[in-house]
C-alpha atoms as a PDB file:
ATOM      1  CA  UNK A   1     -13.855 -77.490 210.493  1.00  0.00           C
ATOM      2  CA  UNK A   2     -11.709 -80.050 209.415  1.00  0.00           C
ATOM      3  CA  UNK A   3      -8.654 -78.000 208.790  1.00  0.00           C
ATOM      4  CA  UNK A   4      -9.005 -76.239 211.759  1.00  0.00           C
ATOM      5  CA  UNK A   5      -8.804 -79.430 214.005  1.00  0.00           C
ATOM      6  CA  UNK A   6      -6.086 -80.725 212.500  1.00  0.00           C
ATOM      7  CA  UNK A   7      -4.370 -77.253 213.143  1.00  0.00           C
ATOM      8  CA  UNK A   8      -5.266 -77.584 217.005  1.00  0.00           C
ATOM      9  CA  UNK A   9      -4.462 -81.208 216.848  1.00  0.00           C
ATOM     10  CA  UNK A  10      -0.604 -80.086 215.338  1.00  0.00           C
ATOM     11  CA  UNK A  11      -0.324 -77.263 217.710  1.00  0.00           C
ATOM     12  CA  UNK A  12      -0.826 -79.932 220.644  1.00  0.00           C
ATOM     13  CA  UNK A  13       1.332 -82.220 219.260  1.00  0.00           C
ATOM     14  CA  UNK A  14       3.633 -79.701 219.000  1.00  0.00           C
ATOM     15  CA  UNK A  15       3.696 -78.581 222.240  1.00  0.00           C
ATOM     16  CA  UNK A  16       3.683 -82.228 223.778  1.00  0.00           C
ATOM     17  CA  UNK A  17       7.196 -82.418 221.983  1.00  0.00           C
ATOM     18  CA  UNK A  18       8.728 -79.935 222.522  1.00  0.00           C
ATOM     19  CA  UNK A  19       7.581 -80.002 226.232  1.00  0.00           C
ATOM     20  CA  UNK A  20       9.601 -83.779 226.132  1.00  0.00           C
ATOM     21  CA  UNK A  21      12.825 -82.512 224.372  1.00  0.00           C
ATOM     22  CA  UNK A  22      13.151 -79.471 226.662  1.00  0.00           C
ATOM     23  CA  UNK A  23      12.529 -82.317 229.738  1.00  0.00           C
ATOM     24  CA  UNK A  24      14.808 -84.860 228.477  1.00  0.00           C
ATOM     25  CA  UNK A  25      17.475 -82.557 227.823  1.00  0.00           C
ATOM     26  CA  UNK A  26      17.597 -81.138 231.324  1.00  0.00           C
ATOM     27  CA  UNK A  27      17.667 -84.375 232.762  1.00  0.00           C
ATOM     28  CA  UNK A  28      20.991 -85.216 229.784  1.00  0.00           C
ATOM     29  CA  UNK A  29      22.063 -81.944 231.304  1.00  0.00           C
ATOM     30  CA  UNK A  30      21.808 -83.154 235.200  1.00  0.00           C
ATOM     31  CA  UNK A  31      23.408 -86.988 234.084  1.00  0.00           C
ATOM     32  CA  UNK A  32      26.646 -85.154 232.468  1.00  0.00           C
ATOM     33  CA  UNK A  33      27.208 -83.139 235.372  1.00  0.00           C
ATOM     34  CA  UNK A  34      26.871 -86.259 237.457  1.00  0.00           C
ATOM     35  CA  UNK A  35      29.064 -88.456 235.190  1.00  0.00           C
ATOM     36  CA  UNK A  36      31.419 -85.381 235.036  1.00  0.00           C
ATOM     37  CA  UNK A  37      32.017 -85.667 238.725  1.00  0.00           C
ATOM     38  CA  UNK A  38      32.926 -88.853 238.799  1.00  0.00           C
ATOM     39  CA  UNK A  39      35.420 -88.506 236.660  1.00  0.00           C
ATOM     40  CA  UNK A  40      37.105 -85.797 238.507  1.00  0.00           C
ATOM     41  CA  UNK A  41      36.454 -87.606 241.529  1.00  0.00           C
ATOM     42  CA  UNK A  42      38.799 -90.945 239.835  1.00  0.00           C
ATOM     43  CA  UNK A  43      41.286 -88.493 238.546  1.00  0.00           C
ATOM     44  CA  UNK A  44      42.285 -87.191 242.042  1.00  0.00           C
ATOM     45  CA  UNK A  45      42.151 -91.173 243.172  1.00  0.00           C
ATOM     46  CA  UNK A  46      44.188 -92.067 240.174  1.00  0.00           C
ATOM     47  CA  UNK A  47      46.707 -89.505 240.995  1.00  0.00           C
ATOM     48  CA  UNK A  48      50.148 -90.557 239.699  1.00  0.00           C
ATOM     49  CA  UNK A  49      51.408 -89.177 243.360  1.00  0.00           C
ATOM     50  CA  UNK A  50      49.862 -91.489 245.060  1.00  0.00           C
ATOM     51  CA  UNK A  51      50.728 -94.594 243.887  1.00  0.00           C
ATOM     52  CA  UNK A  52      53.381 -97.050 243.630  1.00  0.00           C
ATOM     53  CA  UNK A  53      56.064 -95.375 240.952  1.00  0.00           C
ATOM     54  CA  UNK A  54      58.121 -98.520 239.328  1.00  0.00           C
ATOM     55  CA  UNK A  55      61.873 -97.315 238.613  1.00  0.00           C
ATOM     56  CA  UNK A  56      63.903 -99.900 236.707  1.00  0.00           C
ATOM     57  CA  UNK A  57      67.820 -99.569 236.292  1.00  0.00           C
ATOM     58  CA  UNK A  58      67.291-100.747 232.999  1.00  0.00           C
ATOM     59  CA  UNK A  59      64.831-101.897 230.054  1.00  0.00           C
ATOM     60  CA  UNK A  60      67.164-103.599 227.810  1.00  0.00           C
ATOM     61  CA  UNK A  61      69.349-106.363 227.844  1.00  0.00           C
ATOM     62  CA  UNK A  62      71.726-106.819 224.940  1.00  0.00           C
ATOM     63  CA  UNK A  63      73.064-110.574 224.504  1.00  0.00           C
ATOM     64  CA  UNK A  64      75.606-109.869 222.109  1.00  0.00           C
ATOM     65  CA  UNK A  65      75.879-113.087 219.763  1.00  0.00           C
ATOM     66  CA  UNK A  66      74.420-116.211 220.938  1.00  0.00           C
ATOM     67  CA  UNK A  67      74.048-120.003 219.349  1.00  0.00           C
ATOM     68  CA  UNK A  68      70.545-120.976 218.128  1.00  0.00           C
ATOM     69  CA  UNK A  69      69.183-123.379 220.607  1.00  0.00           C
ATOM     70  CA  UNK A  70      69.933-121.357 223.807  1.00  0.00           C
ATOM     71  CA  UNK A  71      68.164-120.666 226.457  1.00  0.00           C
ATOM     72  CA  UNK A  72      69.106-116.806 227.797  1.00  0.00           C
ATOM     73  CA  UNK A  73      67.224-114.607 230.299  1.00  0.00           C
ATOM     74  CA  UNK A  74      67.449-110.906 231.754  1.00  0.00           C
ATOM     75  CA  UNK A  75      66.382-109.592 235.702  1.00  0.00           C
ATOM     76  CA  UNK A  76      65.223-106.543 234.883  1.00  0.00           C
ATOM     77  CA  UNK A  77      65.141-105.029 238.691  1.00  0.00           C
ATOM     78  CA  UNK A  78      63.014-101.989 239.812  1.00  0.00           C
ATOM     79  CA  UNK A  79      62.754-100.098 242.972  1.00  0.00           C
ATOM     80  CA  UNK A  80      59.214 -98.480 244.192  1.00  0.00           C
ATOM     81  CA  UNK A  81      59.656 -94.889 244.520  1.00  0.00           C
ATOM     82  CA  UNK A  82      56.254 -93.887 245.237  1.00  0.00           C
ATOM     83  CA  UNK A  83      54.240 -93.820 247.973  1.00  0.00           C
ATOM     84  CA  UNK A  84      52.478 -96.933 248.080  1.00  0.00           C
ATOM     85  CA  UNK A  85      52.421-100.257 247.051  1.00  0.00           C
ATOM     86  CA  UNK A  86      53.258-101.639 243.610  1.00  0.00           C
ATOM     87  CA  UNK A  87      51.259-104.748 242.558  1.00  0.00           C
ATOM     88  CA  UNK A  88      52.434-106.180 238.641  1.00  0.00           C
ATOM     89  CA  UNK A  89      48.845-107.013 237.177  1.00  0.00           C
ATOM     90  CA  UNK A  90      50.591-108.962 234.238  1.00  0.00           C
ATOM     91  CA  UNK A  91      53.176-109.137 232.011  1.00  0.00           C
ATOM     92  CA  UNK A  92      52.796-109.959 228.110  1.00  0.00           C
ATOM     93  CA  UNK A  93      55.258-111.207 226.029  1.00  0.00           C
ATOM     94  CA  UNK A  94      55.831-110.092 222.354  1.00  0.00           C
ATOM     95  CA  UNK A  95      55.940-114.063 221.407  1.00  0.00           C
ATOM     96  CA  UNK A  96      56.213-117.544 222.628  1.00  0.00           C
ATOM     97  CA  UNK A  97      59.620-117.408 222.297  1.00  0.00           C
ATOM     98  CA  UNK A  98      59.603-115.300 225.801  1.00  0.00           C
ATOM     99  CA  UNK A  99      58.373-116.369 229.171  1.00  0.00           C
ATOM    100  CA  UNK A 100      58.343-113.826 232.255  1.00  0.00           C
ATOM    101  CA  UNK A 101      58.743-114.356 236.094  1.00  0.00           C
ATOM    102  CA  UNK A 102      57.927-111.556 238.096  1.00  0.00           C
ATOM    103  CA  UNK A 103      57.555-110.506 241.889  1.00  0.00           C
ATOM    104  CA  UNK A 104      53.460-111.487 242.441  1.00  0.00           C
ATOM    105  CA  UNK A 105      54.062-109.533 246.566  1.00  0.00           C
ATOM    106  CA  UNK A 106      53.572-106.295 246.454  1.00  0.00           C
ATOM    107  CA  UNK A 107      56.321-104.223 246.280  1.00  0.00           C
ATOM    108  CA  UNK A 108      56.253-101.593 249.102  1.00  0.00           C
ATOM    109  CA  UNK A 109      57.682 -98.324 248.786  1.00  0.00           C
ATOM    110  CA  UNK A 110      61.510 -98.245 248.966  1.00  0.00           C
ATOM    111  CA  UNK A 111      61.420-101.967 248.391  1.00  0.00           C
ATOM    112  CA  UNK A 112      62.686-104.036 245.699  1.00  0.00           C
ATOM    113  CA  UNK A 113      61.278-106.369 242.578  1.00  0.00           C
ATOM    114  CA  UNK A 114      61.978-108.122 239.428  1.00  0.00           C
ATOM    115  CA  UNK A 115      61.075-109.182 236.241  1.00  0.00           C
ATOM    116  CA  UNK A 116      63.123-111.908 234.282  1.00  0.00           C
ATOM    117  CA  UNK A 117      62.456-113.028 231.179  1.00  0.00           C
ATOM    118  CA  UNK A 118      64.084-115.816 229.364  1.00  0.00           C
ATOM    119  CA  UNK A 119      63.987-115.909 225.719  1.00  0.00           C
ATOM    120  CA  UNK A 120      64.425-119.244 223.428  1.00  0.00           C
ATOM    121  CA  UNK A 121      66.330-118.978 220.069  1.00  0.00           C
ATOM    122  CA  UNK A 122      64.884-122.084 218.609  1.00  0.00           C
ATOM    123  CA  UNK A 123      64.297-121.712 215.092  1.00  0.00           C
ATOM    124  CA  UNK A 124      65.201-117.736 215.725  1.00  0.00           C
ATOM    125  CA  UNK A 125      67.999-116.648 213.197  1.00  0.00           C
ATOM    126  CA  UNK A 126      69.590-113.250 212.893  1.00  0.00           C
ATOM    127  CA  UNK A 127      69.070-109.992 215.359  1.00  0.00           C
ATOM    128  CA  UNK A 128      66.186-110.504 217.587  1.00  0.00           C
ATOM    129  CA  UNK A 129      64.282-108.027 219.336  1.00  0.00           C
ATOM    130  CA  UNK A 130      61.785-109.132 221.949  1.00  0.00           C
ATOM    131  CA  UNK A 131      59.932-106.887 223.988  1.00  0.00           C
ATOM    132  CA  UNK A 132      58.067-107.704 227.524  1.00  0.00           C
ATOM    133  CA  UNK A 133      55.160-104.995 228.571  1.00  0.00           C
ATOM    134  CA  UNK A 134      54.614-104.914 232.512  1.00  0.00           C
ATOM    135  CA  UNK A 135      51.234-103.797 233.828  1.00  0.00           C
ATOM    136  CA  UNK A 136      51.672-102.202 237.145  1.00  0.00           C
ATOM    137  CA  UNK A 137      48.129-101.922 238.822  1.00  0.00           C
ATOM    138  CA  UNK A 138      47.322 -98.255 238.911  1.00  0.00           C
ATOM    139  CA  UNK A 139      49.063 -97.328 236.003  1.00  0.00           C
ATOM    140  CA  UNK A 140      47.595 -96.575 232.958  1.00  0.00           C
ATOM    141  CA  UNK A 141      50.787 -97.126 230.477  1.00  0.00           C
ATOM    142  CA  UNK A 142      52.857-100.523 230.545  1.00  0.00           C
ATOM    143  CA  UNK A 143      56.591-100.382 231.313  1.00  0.00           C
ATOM    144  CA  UNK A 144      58.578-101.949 227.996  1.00  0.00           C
ATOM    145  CA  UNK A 145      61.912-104.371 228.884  1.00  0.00           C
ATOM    146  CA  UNK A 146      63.669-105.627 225.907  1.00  0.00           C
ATOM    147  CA  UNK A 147      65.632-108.174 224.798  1.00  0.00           C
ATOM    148  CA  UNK A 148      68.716-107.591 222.012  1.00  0.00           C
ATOM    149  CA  UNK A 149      70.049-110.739 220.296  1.00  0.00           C
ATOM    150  CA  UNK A 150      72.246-111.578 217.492  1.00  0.00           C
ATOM    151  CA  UNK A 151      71.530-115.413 216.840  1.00  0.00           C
ATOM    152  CA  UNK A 152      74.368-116.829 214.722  1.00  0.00           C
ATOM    153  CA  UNK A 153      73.751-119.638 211.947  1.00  0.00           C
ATOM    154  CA  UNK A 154      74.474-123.178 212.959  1.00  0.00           C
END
């Protein structure tokens, strides 16, 4: 008698579980298709067509040889070629040997804007290379300026 309530007792148990998993994993099921959605739904928002498209004229500046102790700085300009605004979110500098001004409007399409960045050689000897990331809002990859520098010995 024993045995064979333990036997019903497992079968029940049993089926209590596996009537769970087979509920919880439609509902998994349901959630994914859901979440799935969405993202399609941001990818055609987030459409590189559609937003502001940042073309710079260039993304180095080479200083030749320079004194340590200077003060030099780049305008790196770009032009909007998409179709809407461009908005930088940041910029981040490589060290604190570079600072970065940058256009905060945003930059309709067909208009202009800049970054500059001024880099100190202050205890810098030797070739430099500093590099600036720009974050453009909407974009998911930053835009790299650089800096070239040959610092001479005092």
């Amino acid at each position: 008698m024993i045995t064979r309530f333990s036997l019903v007792n497992k079968v029940t148990v049993l089926l209590i579980v596996g009537t769970f998993s087979f509920t919880m994993s439609c509902c998994t099921t349901h959630q994914k298709n859901r979440n799935d959605k969405k993202v399609v739904d941001q990818g055609i928002a987030g459409n590189d067509s559609i937003v502001g498209e940042p073309v710079f004229s260039v993304t180095e500046h080479d200083f030749g040889t320079i004194q340590p102790g200077q003060e030099v700085g780049a305008r790196f300009g770009f032009e909007n070629k998409g179709a809407s605004s461009l908005i930088i979110e940041r910029v981040v500098t490589g060290c604190g040997c570079t600072v970065a001004k940058y256009t905060e409007k945003p930059v309709k399409p067909g208009e202009s804007g800049f970054v500059e960045v001024i880099f100190d050689t202050r205890g810098k000897r030797g070739a430099q290379f500093q590099q600036v990331s720009v974050y453009f809002q909407g974009t998911k990859k930053p835009v790299r300026l650089s800096l070239v520098a040959q610092v001479t010995k005092k």
